[in-house]
N, C-alpha and C. Protein backbone atom coordinates (compact mmCIF):
# COMPACT_ATOMS: atom_id res chain seq x y z
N UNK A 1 -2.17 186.83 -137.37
CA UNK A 1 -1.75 185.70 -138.15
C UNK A 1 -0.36 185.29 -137.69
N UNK A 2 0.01 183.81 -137.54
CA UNK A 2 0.88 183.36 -137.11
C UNK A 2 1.52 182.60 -137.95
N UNK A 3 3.15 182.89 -138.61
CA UNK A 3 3.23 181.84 -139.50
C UNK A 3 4.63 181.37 -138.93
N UNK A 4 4.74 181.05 -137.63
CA UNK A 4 6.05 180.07 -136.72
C UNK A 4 6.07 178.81 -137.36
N UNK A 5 7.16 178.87 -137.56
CA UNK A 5 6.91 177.40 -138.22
C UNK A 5 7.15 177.66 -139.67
N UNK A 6 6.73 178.20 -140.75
CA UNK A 6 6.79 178.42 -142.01
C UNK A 6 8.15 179.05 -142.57
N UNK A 7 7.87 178.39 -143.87
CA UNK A 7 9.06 178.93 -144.14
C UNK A 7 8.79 179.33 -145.96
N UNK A 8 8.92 180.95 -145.92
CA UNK A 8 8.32 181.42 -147.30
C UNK A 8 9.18 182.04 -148.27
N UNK A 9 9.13 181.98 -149.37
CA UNK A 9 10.65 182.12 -150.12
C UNK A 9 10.09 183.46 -151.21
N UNK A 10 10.37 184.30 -151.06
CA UNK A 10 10.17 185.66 -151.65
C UNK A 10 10.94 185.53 -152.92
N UNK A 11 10.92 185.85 -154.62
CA UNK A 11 11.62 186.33 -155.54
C UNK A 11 11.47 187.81 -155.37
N UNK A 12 12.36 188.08 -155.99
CA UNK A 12 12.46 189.42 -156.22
C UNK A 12 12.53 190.10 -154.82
N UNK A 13 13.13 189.83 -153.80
CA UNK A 13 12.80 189.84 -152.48
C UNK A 13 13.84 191.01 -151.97
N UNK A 14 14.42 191.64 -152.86
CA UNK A 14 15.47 192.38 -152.16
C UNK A 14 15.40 194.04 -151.94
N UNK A 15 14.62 194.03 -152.45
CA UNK A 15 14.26 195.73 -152.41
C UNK A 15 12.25 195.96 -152.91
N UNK A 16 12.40 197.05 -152.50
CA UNK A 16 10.93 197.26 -153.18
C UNK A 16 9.58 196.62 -152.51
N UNK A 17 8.67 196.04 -153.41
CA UNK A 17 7.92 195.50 -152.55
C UNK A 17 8.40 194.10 -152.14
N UNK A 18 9.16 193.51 -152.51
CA UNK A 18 9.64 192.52 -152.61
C UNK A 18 10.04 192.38 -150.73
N UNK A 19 11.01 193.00 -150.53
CA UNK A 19 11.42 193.49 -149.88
C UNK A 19 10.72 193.62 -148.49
N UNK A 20 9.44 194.64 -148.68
CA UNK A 20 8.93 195.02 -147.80
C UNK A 20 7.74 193.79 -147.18
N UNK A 21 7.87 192.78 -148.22
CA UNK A 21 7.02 191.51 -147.82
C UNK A 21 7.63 190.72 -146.87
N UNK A 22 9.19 190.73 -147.37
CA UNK A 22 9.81 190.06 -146.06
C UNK A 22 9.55 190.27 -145.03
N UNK A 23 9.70 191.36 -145.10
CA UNK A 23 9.64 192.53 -143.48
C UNK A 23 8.80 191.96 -142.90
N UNK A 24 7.60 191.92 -143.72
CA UNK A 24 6.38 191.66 -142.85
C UNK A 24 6.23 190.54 -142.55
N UNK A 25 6.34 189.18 -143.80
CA UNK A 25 6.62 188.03 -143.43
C UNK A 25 7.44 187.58 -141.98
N UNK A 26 8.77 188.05 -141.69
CA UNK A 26 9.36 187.97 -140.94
C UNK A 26 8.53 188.57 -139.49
N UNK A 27 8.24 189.16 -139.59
CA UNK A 27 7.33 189.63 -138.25
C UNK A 27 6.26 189.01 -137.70
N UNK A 28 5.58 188.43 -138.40
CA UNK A 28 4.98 187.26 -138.35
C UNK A 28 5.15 185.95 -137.95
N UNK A 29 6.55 185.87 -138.07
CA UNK A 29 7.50 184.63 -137.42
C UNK A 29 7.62 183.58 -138.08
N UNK A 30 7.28 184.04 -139.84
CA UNK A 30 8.26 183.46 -140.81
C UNK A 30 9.76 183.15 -140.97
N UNK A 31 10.34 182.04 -141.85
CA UNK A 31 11.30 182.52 -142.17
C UNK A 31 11.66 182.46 -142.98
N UNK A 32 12.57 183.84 -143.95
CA UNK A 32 12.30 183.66 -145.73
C UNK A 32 13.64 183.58 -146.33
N UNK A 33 13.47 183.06 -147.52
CA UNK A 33 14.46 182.87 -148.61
C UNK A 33 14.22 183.96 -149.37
N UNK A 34 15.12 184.88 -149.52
CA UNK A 34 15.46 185.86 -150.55
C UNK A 34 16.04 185.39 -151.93
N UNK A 35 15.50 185.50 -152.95
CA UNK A 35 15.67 185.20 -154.42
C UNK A 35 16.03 186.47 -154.81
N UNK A 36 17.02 186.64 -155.24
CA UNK A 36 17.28 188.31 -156.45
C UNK A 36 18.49 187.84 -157.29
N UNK A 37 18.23 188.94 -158.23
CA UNK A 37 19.40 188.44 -159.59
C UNK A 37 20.36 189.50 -159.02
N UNK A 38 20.22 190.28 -158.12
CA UNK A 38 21.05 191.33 -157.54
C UNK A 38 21.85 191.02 -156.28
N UNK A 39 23.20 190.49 -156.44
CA UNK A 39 23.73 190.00 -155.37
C UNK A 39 23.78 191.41 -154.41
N UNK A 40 24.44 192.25 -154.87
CA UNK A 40 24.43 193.84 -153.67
C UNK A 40 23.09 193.84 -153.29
N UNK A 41 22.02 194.20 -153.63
CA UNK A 41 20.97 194.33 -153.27
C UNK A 41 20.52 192.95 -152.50
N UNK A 42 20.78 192.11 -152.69
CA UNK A 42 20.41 190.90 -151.33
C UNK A 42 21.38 191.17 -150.28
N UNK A 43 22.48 191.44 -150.55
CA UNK A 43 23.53 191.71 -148.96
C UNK A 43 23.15 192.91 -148.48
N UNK A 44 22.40 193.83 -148.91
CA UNK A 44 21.79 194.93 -148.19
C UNK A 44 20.79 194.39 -147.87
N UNK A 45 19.95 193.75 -148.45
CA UNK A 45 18.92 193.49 -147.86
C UNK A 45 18.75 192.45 -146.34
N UNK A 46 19.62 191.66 -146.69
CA UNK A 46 20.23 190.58 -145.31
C UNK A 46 20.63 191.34 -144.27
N UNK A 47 21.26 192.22 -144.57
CA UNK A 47 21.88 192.91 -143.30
C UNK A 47 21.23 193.83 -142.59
N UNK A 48 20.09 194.44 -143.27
CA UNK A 48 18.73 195.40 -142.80
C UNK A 48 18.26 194.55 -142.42
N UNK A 49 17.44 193.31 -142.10
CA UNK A 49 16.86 192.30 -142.24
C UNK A 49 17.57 191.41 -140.53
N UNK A 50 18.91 191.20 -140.58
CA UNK A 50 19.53 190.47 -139.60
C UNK A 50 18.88 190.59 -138.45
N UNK A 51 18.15 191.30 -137.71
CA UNK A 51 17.73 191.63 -136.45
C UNK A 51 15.92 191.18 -136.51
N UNK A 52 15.46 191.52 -137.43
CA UNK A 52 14.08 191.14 -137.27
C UNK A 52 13.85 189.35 -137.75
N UNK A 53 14.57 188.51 -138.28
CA UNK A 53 14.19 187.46 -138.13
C UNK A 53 14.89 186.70 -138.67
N UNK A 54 14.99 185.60 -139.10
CA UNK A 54 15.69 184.38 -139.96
C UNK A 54 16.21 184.24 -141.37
N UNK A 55 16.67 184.92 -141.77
CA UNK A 55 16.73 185.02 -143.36
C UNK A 55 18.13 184.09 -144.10
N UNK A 56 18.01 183.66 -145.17
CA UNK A 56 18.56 182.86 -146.06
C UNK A 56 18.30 183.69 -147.57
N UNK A 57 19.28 183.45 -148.40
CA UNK A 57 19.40 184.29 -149.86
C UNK A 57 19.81 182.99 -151.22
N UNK A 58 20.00 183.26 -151.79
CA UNK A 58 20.41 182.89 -153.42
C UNK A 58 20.32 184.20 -153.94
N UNK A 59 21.51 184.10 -155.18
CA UNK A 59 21.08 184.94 -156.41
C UNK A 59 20.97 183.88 -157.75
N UNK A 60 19.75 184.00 -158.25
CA UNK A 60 18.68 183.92 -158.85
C UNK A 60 18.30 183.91 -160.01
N UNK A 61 18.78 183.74 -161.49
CA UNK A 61 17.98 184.24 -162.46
C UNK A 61 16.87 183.91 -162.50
N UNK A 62 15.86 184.52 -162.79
CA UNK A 62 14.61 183.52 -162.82
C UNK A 62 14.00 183.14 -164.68
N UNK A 63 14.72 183.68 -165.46
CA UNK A 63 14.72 183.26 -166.63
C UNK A 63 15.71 181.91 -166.90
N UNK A 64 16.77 181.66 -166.44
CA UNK A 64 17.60 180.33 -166.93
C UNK A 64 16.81 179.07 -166.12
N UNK A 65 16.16 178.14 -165.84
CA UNK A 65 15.54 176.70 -165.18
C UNK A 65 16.41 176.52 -164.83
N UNK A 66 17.63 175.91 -165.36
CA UNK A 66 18.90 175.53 -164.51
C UNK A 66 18.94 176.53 -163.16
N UNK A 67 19.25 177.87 -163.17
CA UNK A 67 19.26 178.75 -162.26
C UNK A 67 18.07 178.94 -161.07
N UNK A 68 17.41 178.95 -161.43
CA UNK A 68 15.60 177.96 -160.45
C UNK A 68 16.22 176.70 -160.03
N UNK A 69 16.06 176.16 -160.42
CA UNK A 69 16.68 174.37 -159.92
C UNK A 69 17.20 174.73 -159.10
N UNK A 70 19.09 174.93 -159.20
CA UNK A 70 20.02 174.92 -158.47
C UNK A 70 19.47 175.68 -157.02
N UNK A 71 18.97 176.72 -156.78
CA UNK A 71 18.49 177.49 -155.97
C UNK A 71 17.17 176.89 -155.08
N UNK A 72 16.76 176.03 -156.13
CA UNK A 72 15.65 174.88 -155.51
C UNK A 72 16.04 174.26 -154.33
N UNK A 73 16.78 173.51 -154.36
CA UNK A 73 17.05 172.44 -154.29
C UNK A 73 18.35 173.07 -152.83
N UNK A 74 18.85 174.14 -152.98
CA UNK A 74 19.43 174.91 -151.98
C UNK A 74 18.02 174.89 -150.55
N UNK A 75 17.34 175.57 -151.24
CA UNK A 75 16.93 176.15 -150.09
C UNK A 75 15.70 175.11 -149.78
N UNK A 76 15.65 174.01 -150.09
CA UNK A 76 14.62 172.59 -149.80
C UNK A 76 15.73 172.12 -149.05
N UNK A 77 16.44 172.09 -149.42
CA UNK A 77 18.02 171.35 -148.26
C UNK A 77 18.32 172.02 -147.35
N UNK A 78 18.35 173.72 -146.95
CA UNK A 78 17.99 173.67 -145.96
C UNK A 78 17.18 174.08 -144.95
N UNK A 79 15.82 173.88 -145.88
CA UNK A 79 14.90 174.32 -144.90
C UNK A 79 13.70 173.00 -144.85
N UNK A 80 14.27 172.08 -145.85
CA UNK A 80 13.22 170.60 -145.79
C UNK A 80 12.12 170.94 -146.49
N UNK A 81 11.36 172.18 -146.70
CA UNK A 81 10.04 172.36 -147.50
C UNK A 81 10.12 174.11 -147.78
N UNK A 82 9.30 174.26 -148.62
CA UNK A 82 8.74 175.86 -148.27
C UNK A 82 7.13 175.37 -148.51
N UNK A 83 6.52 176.60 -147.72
CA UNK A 83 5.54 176.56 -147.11
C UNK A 83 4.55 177.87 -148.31
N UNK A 84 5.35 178.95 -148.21
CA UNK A 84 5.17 179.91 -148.68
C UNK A 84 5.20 180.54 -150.06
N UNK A 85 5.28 180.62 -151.25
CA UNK A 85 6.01 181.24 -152.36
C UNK A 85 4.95 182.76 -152.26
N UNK A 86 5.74 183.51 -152.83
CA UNK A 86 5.75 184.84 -153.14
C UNK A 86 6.50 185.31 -154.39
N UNK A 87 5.79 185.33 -155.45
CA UNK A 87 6.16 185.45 -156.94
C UNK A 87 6.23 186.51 -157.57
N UNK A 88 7.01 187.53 -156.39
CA UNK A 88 7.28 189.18 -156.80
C UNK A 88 7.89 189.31 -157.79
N UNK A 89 9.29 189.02 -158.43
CA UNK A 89 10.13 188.89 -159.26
C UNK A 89 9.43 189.38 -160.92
N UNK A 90 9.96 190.37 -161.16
CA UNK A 90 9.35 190.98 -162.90
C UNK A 90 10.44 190.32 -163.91
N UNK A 91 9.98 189.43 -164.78
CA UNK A 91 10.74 189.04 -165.83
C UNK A 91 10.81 190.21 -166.94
């Protein structure tokens, strides 16, 4: 499976399975947006991450809409679309 070109935006993306979807996403020749309410845990995760492919972050609530929006609208600006969602994130 080939997903060059795509661009898939993971919640909960920073550890865990979350996490390990990137991985794979990214190997695939995705490129993903990391969503977490955990800023440390996304800068670890970016920086494990830096070598295998393209990555972009926000931190996230996914309970406030305002906090969705703003993060929306980030990562549509700069990536023009997402292709992908991945709705790991546990409320």
């Amino acid at each position: 499976m080939s997903l060059h070109g795509k661009t898939a935006l993971v919640t909960g993306g920073a550890r865990g399975i979350g996490f390990a979807t990137v991985q794979r996403l990214l190997r695939e020749g995705a490129r993903c947006v990391i969503w977490d309410r955990d800023q440390a845990a996304i800068d670890a995760a970016t920086a494990n991450l830096a070598d295998v492919g393209e990555v972009t972050s926000d931190t996230v609530e996914l309970a406030k809409p305002e906090s969705v929006e703003a993060a929306a609208g980030q990562a549509l600006g700069r990536h023009g679309q997402i292709d992908i969602l991945v709705n790991n994130a546990g409320i």
